[in-house]
C-alpha atoms as a PDB file:
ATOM      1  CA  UNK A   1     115.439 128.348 191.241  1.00  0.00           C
ATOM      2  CA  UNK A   2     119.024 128.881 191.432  1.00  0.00           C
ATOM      3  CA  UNK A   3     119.492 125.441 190.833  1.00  0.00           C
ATOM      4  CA  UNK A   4     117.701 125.457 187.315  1.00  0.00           C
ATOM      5  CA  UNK A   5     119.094 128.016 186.285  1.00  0.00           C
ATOM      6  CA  UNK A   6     122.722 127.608 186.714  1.00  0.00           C
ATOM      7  CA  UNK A   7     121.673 123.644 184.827  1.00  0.00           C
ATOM      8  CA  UNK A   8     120.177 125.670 182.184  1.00  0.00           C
ATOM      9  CA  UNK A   9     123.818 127.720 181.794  1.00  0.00           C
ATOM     10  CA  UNK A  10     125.630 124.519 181.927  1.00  0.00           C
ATOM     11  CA  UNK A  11     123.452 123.225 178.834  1.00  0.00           C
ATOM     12  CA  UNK A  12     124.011 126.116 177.043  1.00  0.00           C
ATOM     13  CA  UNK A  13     127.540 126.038 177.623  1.00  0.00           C
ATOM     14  CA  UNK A  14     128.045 122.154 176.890  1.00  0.00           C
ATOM     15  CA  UNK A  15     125.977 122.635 173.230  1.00  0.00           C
ATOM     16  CA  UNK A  16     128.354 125.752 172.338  1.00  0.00           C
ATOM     17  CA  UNK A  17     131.411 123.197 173.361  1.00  0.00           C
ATOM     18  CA  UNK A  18     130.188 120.172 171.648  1.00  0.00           C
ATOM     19  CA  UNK A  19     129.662 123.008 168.566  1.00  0.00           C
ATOM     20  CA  UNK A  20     132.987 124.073 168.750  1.00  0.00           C
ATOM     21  CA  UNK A  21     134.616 120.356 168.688  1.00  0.00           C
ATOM     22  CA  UNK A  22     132.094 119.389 165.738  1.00  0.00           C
ATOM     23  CA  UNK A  23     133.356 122.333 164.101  1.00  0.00           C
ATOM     24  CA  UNK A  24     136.888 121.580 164.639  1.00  0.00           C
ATOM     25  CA  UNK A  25     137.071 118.078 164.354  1.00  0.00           C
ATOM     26  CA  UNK A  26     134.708 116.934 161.917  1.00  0.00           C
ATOM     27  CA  UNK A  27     135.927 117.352 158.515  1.00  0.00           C
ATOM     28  CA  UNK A  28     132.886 115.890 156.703  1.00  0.00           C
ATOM     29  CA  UNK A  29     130.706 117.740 153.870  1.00  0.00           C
ATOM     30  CA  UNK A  30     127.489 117.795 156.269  1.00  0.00           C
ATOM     31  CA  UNK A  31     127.750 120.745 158.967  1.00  0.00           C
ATOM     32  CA  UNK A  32     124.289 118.919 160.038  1.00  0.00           C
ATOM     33  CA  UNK A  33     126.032 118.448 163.667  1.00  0.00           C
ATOM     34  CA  UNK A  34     127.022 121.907 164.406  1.00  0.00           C
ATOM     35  CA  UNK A  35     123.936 123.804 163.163  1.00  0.00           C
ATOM     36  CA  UNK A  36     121.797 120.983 165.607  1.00  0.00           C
ATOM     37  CA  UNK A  37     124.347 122.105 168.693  1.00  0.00           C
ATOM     38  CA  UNK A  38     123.740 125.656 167.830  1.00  0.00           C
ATOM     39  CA  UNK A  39     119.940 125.341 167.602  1.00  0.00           C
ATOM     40  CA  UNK A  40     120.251 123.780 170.654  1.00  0.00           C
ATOM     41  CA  UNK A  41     121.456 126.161 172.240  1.00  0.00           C
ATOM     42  CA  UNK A  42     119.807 128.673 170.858  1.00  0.00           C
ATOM     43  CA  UNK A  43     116.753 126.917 171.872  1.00  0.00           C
ATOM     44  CA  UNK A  44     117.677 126.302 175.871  1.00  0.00           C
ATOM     45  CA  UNK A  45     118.751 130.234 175.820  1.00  0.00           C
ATOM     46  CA  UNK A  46     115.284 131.461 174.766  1.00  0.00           C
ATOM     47  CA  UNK A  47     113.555 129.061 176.892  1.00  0.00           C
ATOM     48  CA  UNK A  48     116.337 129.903 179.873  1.00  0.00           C
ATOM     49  CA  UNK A  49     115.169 133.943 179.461  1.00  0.00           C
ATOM     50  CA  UNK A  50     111.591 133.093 179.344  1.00  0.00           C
ATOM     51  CA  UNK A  51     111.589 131.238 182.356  1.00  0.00           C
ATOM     52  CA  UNK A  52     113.421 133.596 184.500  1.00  0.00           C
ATOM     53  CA  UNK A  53     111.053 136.169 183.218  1.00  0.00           C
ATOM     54  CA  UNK A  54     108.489 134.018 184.574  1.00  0.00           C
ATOM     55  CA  UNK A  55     109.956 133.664 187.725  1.00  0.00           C
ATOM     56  CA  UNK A  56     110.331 137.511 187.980  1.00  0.00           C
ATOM     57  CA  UNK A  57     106.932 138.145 187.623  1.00  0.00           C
ATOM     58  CA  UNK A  58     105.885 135.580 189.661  1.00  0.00           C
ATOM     59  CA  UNK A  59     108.185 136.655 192.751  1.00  0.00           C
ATOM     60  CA  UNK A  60     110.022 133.546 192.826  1.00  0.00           C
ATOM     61  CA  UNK A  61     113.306 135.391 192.147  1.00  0.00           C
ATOM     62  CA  UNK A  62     114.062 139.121 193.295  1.00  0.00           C
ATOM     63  CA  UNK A  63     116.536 141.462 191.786  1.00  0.00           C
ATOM     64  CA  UNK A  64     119.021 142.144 195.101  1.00  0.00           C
ATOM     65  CA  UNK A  65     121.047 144.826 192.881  1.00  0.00           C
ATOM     66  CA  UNK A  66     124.953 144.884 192.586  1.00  0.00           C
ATOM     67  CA  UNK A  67     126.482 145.961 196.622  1.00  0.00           C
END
């Protein structure tokens, strides 16, 4: 589960990049490319929270509190 999880950050933090260089780069009238990255993202982080809330209540993860 850890596994998935850090892929699913990795996703979210590739779309935010590939935002940010769309937004930087591309001078063209159609912001079509950034608004897609940020859905994107928006999109994997919902479905990222869900599915650790999932796991939580089905005791495949376990809160092990800060030591």
């Amino acid at each position: 589960m850890k596994v998935v999880i850090a892929i699913g950050f990795f996703i979210i933090l590739g779309s935010l990049a590939s935002a940010f260089f769309f937004l930087m780069k591309d001078r063209s009238k159609s912001p079509k490319t950034v608004v897609r990255s940020l859905t994107v993202r928006i999109g994997v982080s919902i479905a990222l929270f869900l599915m650790i809330l999932i796991a939580y209540s089905q005791g495949w993860i376990e809160p092990t509190g800060i030591r």
